[in-house]
N, C-alpha and C. Protein backbone atom coordinates (compact mmCIF):
# COMPACT_ATOMS: atom_id res chain seq x y z
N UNK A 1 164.80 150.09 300.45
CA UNK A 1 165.84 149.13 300.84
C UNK A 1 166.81 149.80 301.81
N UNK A 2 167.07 149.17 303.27
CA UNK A 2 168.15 149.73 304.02
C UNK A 2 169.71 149.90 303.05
N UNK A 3 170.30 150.73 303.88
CA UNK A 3 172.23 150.89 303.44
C UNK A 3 172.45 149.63 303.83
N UNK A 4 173.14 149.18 302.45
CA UNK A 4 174.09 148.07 303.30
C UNK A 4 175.70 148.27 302.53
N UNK A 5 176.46 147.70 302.47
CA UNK A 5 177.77 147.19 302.25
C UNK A 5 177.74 147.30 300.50
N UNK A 6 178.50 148.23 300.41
CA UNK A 6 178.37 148.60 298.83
C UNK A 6 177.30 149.36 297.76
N UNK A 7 176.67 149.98 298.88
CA UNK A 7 175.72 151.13 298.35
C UNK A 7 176.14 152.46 298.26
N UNK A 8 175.73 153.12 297.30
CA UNK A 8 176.08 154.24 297.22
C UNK A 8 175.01 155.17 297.93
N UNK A 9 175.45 156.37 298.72
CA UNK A 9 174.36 156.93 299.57
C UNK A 9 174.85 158.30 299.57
N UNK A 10 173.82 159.56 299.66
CA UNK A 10 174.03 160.62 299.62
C UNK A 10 173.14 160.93 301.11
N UNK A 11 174.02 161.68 302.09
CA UNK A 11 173.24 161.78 303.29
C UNK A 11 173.32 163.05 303.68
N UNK A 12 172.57 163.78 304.25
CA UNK A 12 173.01 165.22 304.99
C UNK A 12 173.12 164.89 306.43
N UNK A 13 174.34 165.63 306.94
CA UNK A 13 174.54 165.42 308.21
C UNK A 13 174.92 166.80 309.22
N UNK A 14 175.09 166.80 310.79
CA UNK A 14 176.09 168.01 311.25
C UNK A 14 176.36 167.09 312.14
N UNK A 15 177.74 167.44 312.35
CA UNK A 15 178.61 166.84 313.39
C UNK A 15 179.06 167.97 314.71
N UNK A 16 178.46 167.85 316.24
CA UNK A 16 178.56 168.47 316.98
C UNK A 16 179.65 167.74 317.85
N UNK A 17 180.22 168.55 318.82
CA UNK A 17 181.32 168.09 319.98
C UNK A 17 180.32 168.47 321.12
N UNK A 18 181.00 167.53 322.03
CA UNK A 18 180.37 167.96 323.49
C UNK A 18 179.59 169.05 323.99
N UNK A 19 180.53 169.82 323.50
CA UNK A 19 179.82 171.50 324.12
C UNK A 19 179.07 171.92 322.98
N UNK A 20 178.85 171.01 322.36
CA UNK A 20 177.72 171.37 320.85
C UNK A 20 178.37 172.13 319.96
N UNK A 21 179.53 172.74 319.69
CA UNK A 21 179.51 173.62 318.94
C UNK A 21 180.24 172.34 317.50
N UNK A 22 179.21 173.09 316.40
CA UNK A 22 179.65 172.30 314.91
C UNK A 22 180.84 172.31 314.47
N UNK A 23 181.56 170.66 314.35
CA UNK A 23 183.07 171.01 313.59
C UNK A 23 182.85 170.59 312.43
N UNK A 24 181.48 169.88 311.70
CA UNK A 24 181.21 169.81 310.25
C UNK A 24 179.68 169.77 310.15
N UNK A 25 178.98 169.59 308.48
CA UNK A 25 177.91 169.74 308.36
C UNK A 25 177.95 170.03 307.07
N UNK A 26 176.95 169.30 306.21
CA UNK A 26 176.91 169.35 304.84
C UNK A 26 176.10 171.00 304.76
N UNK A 27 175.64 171.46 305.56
CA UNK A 27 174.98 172.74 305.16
C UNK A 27 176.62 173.75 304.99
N UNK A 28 177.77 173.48 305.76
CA UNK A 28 178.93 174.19 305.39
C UNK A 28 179.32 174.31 303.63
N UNK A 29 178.99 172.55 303.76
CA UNK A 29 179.46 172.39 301.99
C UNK A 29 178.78 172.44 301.01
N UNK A 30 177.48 172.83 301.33
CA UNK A 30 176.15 173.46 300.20
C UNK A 30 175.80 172.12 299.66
N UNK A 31 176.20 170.83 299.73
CA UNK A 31 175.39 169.45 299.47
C UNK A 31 175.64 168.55 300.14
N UNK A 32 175.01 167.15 299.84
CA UNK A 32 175.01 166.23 300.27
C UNK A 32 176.45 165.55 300.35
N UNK A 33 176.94 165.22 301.39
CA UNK A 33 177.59 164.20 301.26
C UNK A 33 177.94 162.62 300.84
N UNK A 34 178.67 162.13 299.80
CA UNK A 34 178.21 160.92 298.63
C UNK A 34 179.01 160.01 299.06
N UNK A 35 179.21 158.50 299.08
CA UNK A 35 180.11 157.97 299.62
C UNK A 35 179.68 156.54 299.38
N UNK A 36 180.22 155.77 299.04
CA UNK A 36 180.37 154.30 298.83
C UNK A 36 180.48 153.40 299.98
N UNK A 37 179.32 152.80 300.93
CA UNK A 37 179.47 151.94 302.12
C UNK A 37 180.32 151.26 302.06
N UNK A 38 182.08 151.06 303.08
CA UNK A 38 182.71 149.79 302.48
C UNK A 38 184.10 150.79 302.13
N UNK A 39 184.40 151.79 301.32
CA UNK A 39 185.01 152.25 300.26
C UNK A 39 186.29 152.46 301.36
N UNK A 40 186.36 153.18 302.69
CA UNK A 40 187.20 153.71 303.73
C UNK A 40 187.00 155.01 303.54
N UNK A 41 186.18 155.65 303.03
CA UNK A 41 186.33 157.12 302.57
C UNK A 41 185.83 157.97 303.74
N UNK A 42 185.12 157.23 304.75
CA UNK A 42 184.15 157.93 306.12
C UNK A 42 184.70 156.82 307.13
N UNK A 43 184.96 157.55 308.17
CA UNK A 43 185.23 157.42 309.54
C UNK A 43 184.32 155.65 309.58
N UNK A 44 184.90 154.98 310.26
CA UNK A 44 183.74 153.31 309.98
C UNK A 44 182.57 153.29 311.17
N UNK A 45 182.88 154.26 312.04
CA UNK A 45 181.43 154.11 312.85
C UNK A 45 181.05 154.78 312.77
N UNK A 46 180.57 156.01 311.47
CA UNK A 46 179.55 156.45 310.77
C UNK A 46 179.30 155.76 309.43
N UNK A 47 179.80 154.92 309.03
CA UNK A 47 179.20 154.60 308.33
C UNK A 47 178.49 153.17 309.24
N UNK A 48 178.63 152.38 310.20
CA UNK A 48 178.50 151.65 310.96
C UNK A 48 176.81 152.06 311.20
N UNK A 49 176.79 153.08 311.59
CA UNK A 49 175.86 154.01 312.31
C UNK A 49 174.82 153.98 311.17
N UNK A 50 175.51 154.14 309.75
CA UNK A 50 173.71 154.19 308.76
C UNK A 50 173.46 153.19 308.09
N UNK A 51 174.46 152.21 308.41
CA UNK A 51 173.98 151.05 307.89
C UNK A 51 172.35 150.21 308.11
N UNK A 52 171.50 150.48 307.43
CA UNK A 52 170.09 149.44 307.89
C UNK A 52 168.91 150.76 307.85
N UNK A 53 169.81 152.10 307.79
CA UNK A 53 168.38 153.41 307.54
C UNK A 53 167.86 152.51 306.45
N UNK A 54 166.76 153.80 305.97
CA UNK A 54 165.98 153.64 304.62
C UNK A 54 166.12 155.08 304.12
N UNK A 55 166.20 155.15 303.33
CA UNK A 55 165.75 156.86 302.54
C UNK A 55 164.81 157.46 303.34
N UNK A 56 165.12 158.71 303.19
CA UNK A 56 164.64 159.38 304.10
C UNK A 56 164.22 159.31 305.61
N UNK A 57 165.12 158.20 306.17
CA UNK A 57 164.90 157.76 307.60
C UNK A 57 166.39 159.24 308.24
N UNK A 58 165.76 159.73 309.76
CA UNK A 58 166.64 160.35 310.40
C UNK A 58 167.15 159.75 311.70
N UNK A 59 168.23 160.00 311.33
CA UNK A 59 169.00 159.36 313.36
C UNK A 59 170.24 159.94 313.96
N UNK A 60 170.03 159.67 315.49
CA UNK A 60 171.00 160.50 315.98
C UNK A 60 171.68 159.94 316.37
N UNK A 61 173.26 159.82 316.39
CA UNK A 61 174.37 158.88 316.94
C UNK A 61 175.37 159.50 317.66
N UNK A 62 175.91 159.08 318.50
CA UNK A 62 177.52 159.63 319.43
C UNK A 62 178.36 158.38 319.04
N UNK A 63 179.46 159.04 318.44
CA UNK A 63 180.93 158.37 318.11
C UNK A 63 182.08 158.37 319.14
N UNK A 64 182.03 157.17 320.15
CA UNK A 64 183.68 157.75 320.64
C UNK A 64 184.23 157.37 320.08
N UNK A 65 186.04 158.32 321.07
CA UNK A 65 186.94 158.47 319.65
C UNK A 65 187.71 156.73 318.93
N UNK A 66 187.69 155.88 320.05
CA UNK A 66 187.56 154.37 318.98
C UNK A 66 186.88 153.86 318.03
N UNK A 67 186.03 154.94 317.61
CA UNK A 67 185.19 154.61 316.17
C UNK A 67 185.43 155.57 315.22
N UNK A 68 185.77 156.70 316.04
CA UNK A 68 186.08 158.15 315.23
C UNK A 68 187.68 157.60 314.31
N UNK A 69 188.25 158.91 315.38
CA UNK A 69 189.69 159.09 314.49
C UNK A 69 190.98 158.83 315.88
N UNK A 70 190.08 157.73 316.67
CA UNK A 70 190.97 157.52 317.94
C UNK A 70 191.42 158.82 318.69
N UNK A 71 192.59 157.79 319.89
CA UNK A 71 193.02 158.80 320.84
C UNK A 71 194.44 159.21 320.32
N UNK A 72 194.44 160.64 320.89
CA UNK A 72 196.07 161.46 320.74
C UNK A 72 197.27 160.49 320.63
N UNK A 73 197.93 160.26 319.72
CA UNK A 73 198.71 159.58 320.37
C UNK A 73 200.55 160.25 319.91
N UNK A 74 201.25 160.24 321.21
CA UNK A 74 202.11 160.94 321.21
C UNK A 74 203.05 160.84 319.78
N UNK A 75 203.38 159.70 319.66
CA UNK A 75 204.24 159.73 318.48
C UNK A 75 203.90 160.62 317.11
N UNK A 76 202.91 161.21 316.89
CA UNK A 76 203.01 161.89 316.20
C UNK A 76 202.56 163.36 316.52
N UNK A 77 203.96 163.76 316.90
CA UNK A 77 203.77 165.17 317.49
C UNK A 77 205.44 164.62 316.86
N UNK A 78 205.79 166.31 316.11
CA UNK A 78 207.32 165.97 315.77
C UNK A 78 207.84 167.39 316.07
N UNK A 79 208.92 167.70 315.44
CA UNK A 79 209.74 168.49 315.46
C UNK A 79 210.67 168.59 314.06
N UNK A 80 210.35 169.93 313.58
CA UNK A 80 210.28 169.97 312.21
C UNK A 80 211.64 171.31 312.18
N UNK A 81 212.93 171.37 311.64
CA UNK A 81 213.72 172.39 311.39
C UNK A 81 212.66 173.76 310.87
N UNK A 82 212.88 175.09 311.91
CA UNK A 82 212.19 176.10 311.33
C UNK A 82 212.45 176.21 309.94
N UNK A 83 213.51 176.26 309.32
CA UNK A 83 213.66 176.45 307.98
C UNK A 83 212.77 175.80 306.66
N UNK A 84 212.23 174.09 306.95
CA UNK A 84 211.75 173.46 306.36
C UNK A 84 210.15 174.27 306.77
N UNK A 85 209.66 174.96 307.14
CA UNK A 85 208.28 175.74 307.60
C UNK A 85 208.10 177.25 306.80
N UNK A 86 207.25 176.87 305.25
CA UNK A 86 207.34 178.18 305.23
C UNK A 86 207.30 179.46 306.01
N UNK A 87 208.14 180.42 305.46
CA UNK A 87 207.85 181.49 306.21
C UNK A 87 207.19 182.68 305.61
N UNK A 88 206.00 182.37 304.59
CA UNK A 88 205.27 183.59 304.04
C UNK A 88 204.44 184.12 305.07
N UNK A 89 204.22 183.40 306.55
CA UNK A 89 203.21 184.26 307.34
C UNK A 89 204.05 183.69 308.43
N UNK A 90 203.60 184.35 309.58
CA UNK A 90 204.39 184.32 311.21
C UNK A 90 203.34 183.02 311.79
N UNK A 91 204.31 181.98 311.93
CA UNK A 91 203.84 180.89 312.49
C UNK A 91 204.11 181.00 314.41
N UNK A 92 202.81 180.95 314.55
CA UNK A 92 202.28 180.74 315.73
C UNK A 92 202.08 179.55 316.41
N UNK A 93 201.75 179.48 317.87
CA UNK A 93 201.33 178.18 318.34
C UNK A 93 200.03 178.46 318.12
N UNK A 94 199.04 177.11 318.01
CA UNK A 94 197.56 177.07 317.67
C UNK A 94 197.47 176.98 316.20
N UNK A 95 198.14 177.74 315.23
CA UNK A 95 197.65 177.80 314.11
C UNK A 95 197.38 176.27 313.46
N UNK A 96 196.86 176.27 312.51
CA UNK A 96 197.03 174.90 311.75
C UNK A 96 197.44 175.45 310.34
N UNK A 97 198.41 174.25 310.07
CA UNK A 97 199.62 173.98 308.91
C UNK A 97 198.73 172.79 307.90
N UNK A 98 198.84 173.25 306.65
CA UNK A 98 198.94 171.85 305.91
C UNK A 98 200.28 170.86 305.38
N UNK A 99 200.47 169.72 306.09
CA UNK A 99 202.11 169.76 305.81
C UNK A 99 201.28 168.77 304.55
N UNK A 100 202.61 168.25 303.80
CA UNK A 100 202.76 167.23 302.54
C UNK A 100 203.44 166.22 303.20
N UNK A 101 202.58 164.89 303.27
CA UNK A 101 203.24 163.96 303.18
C UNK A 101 204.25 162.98 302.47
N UNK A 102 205.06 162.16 302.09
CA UNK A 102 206.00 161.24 301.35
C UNK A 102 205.03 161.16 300.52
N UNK A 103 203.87 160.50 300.71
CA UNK A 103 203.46 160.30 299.69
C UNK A 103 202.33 161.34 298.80
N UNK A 104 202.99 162.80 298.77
CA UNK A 104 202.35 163.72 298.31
C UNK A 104 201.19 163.98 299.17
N UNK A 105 200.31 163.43 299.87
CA UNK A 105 198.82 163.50 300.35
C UNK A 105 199.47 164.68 301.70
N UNK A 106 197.94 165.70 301.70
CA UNK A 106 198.32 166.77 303.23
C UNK A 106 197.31 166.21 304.39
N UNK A 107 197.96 166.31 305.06
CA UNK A 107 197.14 166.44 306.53
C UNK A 107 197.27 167.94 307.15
N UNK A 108 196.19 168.03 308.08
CA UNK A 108 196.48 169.53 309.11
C UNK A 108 197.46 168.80 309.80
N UNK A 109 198.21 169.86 310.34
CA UNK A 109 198.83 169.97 311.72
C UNK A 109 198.95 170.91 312.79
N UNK A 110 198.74 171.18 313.63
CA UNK A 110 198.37 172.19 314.74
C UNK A 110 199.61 172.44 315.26
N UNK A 111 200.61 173.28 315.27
CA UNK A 111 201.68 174.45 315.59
C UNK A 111 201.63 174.28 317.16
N UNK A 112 202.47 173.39 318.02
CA UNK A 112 202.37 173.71 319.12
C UNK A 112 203.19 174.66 319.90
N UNK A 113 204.82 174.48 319.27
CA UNK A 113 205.65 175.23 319.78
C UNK A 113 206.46 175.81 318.68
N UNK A 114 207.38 177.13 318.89
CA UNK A 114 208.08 178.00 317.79
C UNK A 114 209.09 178.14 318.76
N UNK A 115 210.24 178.02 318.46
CA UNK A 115 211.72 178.57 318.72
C UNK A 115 212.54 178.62 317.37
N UNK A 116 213.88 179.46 317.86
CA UNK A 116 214.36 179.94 316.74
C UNK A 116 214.95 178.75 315.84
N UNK A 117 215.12 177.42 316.68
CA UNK A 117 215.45 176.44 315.49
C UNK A 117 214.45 175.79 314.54
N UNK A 118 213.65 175.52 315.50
CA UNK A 118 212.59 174.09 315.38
C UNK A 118 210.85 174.90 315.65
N UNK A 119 210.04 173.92 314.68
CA UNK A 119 208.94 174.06 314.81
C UNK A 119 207.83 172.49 315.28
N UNK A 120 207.27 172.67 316.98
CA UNK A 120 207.04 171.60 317.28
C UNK A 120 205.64 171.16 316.54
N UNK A 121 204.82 170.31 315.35
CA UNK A 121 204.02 170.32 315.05
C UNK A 121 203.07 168.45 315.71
N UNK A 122 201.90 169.14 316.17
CA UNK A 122 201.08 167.72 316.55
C UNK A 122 200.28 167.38 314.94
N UNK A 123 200.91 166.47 314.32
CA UNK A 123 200.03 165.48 313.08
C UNK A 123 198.62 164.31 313.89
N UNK A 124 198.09 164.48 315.32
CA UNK A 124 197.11 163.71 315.03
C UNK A 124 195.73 164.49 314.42
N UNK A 125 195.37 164.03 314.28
CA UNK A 125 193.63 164.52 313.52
C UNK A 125 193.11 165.17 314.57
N UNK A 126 192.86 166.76 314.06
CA UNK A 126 192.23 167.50 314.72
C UNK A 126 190.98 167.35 315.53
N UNK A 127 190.27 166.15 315.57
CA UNK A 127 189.43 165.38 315.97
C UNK A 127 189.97 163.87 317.26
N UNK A 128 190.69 163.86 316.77
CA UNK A 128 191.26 162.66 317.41
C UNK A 128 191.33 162.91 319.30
N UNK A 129 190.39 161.65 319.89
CA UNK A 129 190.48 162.32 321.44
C UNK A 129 189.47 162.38 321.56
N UNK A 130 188.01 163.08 320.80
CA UNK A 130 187.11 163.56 321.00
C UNK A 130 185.76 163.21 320.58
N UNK A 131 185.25 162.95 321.41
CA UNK A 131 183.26 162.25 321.29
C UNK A 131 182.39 163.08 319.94
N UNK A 132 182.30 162.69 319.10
CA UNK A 132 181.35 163.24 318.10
C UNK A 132 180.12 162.81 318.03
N UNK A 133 179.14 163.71 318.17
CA UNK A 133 177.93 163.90 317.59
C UNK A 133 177.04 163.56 316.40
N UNK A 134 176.17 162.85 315.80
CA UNK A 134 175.95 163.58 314.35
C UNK A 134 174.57 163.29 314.29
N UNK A 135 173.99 164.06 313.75
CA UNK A 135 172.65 163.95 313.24
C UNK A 135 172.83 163.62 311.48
N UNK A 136 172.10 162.84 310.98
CA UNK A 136 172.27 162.55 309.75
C UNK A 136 170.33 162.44 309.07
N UNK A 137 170.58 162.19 308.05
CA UNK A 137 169.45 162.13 306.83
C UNK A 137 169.77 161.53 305.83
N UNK A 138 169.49 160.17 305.46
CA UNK A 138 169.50 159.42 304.33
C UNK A 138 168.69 160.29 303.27
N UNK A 139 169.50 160.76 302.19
CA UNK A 139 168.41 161.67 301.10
C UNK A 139 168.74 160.74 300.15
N UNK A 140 169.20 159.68 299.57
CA UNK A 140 169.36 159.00 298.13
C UNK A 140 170.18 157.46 298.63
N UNK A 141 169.77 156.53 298.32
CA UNK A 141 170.38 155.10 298.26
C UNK A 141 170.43 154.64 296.94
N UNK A 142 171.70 154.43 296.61
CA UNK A 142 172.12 153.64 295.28
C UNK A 142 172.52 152.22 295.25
N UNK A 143 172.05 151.45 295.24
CA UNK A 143 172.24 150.34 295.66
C UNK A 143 173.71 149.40 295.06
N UNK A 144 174.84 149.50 295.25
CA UNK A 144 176.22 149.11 294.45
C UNK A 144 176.20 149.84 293.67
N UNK A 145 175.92 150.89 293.07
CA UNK A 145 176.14 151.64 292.41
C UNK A 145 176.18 151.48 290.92
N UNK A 146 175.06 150.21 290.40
CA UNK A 146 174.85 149.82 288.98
C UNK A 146 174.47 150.60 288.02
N UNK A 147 173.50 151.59 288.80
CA UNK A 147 173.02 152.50 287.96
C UNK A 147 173.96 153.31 287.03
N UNK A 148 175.25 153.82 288.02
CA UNK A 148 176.10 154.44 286.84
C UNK A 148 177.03 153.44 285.97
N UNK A 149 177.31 152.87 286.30
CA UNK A 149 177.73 151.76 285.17
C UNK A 149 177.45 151.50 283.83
N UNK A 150 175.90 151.32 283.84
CA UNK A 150 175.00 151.51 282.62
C UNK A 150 175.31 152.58 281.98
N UNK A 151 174.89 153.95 282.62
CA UNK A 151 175.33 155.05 282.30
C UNK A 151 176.59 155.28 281.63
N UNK A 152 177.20 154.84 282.22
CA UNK A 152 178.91 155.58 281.59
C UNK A 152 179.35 154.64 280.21
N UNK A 153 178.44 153.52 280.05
CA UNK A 153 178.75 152.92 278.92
C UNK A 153 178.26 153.21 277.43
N UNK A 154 176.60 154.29 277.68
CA UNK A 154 176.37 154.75 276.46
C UNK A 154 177.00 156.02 275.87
């Protein structure tokens, strides 16, 4: 049965940039990647992209960044009091920060500028801007995910 809309699917993938070099890949994370079609948990034009495989079907897709994680967009580039920036290590430009959001959840942020007041940090997605790659592999289709249901009730 193809992926459709509320299946559960375990896929292996690598995600290359332009100049090929890998910014992900389930071989980094030693398994499959698991995910609920539908759920928001994956970028929507990869999951767009495996909608209609079959198990064990392979395919190759390019994401621009209007399907990805979009384009740069200025407003979120801020300016943060040095003081509010830990200082257990020497913050640099380039580095990436995990800040905490309001609502507890972190994002990266990439360190653009350091002066002695202020620390300038860019919050878009380290991805954001940029054409992705991916090769993928349907390894398991769960179809709505009934099977564990049953399960978790005995």
């Amino acid at each position: 049965m193809p992926v459709k809309q509320g299946d559960k699917v375990k896929v292996e993938y690598e995600g290359t940039l332009e100049d090929g070099s890998v910014f992900d890949s389930t071989e980094n994370h030693g398994e499959p990647l698991e995910f609920e079609i539908g759920s928001g948990q994956i970028i929507e034009g990869f999951e767009e992209s495996i909608k209609g495989m079959e198990e064990g079907e392979e395919k190759q897709f390019q994401l621009q960044p209007s399907e990805a994680y979009g384009e740069p967009r200025d407003d979120l580039t801020r300016d943060v009091p040095k003081e509010q920036v830990p200082d257990d290590q020497e913050i640099t430009p380039g580095m990436m920060l995990l800040v905490t959001l309001p609502d507890e959840s972190q994002i990266p942020a990439e360190v653009l500028e350091v002066t002695e007041e202020k620390v300038t940090l860019d919050l878009n997605h380290p991805l954001a801007g940029k054409v992705l790659n991916f090769k993928v592999k349907i390894d398991e289709i769960d179809e709505s995910g009934s099977d564990e249901e049953t399960e978790s009730q005995s």
